[in-house]
Protein backbone atom coordinates (compact mmCIF):
# COMPACT_ATOMS: atom_id res chain seq x y z
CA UNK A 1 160.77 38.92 67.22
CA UNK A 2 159.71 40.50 70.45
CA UNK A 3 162.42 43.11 71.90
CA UNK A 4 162.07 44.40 75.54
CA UNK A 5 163.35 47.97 76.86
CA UNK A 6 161.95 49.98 79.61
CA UNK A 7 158.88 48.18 80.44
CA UNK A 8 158.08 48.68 76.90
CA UNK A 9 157.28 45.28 74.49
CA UNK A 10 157.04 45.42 70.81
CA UNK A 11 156.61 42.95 68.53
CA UNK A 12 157.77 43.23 65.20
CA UNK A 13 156.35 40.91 62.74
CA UNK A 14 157.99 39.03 59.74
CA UNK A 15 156.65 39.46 56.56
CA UNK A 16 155.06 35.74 56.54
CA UNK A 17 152.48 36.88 59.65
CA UNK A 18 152.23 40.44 59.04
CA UNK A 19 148.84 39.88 57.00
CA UNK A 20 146.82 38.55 59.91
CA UNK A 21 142.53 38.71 60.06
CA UNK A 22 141.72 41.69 62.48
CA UNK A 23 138.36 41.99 63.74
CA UNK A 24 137.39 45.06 65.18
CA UNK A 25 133.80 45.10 67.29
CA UNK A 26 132.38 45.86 71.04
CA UNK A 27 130.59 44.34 73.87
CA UNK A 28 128.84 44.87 77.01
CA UNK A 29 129.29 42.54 79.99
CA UNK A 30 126.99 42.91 82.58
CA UNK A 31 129.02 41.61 85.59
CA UNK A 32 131.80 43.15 84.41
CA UNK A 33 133.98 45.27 87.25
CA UNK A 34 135.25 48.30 84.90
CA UNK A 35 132.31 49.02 82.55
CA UNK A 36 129.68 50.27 84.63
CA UNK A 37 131.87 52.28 86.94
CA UNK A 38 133.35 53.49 83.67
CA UNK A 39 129.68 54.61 82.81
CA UNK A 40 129.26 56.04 86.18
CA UNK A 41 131.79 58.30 86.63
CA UNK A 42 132.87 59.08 82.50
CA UNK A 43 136.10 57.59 83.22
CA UNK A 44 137.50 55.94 79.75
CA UNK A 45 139.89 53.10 80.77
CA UNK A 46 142.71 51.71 78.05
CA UNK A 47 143.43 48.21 79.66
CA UNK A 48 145.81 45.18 78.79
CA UNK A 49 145.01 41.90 80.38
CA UNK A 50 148.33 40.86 80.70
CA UNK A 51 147.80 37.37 82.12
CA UNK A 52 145.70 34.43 83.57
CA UNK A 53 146.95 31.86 86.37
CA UNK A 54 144.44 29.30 88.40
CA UNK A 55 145.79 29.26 92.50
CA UNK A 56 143.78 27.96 95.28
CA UNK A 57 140.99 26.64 92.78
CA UNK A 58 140.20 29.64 91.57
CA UNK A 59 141.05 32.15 88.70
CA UNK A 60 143.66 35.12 88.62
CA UNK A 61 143.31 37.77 86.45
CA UNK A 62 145.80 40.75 86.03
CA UNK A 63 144.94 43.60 84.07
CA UNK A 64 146.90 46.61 83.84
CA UNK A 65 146.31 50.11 81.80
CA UNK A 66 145.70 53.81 81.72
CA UNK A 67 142.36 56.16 82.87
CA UNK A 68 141.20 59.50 81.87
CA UNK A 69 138.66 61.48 83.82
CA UNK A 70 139.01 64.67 85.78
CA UNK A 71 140.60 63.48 89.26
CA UNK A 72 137.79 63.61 91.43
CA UNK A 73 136.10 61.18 88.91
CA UNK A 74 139.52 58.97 88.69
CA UNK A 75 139.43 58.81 92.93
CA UNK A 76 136.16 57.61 93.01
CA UNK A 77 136.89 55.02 90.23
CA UNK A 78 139.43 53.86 92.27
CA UNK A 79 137.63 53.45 95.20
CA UNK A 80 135.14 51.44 93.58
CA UNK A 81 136.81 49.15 92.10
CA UNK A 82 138.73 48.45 95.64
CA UNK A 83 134.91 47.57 97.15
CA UNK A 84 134.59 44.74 94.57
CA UNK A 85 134.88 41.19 96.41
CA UNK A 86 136.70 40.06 93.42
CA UNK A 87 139.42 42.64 93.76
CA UNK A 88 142.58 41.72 95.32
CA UNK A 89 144.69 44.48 94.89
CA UNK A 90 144.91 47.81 93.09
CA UNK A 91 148.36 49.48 92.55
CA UNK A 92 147.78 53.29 91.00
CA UNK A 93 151.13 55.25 89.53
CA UNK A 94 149.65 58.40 88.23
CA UNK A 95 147.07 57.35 85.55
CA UNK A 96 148.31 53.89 85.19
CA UNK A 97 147.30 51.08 87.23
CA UNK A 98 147.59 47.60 88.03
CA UNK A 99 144.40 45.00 89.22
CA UNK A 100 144.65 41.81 90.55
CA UNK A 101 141.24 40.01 90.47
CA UNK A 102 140.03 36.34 91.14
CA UNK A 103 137.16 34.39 90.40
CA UNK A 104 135.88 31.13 91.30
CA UNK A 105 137.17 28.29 89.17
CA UNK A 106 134.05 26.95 87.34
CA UNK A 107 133.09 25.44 83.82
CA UNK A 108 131.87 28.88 82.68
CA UNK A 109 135.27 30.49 83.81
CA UNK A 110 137.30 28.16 82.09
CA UNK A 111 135.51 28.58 78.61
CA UNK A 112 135.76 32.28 79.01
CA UNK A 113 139.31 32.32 79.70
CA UNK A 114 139.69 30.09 76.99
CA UNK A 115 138.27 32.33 74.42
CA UNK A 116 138.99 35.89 75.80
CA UNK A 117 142.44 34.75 76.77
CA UNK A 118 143.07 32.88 73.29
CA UNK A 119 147.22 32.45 72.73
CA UNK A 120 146.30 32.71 69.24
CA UNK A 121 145.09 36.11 69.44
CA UNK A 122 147.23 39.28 69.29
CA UNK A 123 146.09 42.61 70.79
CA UNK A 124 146.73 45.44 68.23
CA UNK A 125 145.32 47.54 70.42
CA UNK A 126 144.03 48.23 74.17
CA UNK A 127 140.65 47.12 74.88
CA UNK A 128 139.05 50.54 75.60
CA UNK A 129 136.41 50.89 78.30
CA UNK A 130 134.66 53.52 77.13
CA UNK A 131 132.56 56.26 78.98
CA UNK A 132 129.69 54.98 77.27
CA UNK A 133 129.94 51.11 78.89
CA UNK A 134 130.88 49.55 76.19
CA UNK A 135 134.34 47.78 75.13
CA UNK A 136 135.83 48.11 72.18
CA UNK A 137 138.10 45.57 70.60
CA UNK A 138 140.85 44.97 67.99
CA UNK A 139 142.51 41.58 67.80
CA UNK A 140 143.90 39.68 65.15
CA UNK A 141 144.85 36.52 64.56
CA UNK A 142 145.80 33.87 61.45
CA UNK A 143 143.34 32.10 61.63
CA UNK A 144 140.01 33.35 60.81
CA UNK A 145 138.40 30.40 62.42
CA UNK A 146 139.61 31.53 65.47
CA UNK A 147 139.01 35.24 65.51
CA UNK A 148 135.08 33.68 64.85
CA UNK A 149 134.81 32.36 68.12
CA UNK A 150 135.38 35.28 70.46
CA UNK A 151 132.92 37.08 67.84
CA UNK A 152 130.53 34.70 68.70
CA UNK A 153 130.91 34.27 72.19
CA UNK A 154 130.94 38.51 72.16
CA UNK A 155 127.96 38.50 70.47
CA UNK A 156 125.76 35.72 72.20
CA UNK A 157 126.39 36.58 75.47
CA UNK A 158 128.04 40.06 75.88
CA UNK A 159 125.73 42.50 73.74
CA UNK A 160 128.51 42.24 71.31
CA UNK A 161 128.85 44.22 67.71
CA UNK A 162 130.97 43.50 64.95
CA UNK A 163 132.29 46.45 62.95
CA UNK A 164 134.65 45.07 60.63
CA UNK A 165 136.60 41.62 60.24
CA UNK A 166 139.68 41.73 57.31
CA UNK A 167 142.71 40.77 56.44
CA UNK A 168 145.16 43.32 57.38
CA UNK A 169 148.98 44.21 57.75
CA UNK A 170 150.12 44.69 60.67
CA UNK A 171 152.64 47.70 61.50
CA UNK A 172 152.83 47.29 65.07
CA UNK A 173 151.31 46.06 68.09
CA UNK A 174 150.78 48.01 71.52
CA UNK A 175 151.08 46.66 74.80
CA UNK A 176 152.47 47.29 78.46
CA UNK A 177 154.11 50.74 77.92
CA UNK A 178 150.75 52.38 76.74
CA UNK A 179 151.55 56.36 77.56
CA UNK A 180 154.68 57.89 78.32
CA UNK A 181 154.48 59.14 82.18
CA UNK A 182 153.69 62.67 82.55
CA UNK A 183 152.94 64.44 85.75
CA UNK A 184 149.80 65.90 86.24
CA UNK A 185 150.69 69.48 85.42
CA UNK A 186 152.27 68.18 82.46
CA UNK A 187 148.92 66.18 81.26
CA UNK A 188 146.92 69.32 82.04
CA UNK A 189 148.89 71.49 80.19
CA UNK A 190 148.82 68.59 76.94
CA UNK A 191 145.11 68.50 77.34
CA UNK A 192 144.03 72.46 76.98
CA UNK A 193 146.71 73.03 74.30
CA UNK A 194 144.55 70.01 72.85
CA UNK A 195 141.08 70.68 73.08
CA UNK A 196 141.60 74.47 72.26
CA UNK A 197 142.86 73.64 68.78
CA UNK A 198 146.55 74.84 69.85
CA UNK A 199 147.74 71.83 67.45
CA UNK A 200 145.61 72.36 64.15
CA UNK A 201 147.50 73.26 61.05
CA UNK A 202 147.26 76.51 60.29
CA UNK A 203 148.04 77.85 64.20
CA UNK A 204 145.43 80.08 64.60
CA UNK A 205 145.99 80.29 68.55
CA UNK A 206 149.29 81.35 70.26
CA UNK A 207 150.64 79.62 73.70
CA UNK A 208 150.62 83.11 74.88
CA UNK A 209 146.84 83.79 74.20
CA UNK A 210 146.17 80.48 75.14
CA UNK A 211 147.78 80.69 78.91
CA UNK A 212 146.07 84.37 79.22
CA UNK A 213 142.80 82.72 77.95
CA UNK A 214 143.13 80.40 80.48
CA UNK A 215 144.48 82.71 83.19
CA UNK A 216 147.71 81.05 84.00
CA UNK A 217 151.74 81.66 84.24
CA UNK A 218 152.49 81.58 80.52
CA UNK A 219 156.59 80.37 81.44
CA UNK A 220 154.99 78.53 83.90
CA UNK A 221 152.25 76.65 81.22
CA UNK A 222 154.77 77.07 78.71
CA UNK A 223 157.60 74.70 80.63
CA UNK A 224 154.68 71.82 81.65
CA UNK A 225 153.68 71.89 77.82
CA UNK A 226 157.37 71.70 76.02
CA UNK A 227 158.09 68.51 79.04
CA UNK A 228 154.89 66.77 78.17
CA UNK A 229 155.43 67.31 74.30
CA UNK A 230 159.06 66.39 74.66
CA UNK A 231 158.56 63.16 76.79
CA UNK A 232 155.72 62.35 73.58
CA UNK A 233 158.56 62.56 71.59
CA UNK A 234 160.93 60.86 72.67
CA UNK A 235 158.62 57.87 73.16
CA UNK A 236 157.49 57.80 69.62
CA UNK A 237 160.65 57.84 68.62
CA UNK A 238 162.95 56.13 70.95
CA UNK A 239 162.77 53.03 69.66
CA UNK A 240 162.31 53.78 65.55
């Protein structure tokens, strides 16, 4: 059953097609638009491609999802991925956005849509565009047979690695909605309170020595952290 709300999709499975094969591995393409521009500027991008149309003989791609980087890195991502001929548009909300691409209709094109764009596959996750060039991978499907094919293709012509193939149950499945939308203060505020352990059980590190550590307003750094934490929340929960 799939059940819509907010730009958010989940799809909750039945218990005959919860145990699905999930393969788990990455690959490197080349020619790809994201990857080295994800190298280039350490930007790691958490994309969904939502869909696949042919118009005007030739392929449509749109692709939607998050990116992390400081902003100056995120602007110049942006900017580069504008100045590829195979970009038609980029929309940008915050750290989301939305890319339209097309590609000339050929035999090549075809049999890669028809294996990266299987109907029989499910996303569990993202694909992740790492920092590092590479993209990482989680799909399932029922059949096994299936799930072999985009490992091979991955691995013949995209550098690919397999970490793990096995049957597994499914608990959920992400897509669309993939981060609640914080402002930029708010995000900032998340991140420090993050990386300076603020969250590890046992608290060894007040907010207040954290926002003096850090030389800021701590009401000020103390009202973007409790938004961010409480939109978090109410995401995880909204729907459970």
């Amino acid at each position: 059953m799939i059940n819509k709300g907010r730009g958010v999709i989940f799809i909750y499975l039945t218990d005959n097609y919860r145990i699905m094969w999930v393969a788990k591995f990455k690959l490197k393409d080349d020619e790809d638009i994201y990857s080295p521009l994800c190298k280039k500027f350490r930007i790691e991008f958490f994309a969904v491609p939502y869909t696949n149309f042919i118009k005007n003989k030739k392929i449509n791609l749109l692709v939607g999802g998050t990116i992390s980087g400081s902003e100056e890195n995120k602007r110049k991502f942006i900017q580069e991925v504008k100045k590829d001929k195979r970009v038609k548009t980029v929309e940008k909300h915050h750290d989301f956005i939305l890319v339209h691409v097309q590609h000339p209709l050929s035999r090549e094109s075809k049999a890669e849509i028809r294996i990266f764009y299987n109907p029989q596959y499910i996303r569990v996750k993202p694909v992740h565009v790492a920092s590092d060039g590479w993209e990482y991978w989680e799909i399932a499907s029922l059949n096994r047979k299936e799930l072999n094919k985009i490992i091979q293709a991955a691995t013949r012509y995209y550098h690919g690695e397999l970490f793990s193939i096995k049957k597994e149950t499914l608990r959920s499945v992400t897509s669309l909605e993939l981060t609640p939308l914080l402002t930029e203060k708010q995000l900032e505020a998340l991140r420090i309170a993050y990386k300076a352990g603020y969250y590890k059980y046992p608290r060894k590190l007040t907010l207040q020595r954290l926002a003096k550590t850090i030389k800021r307003s701590y009401s000020t750094f103390q009202e973007n952290l409790r938004k961010a934490e409480n939109k978090i929340i109410d995401y995880f929960l909204r729907y459970r």
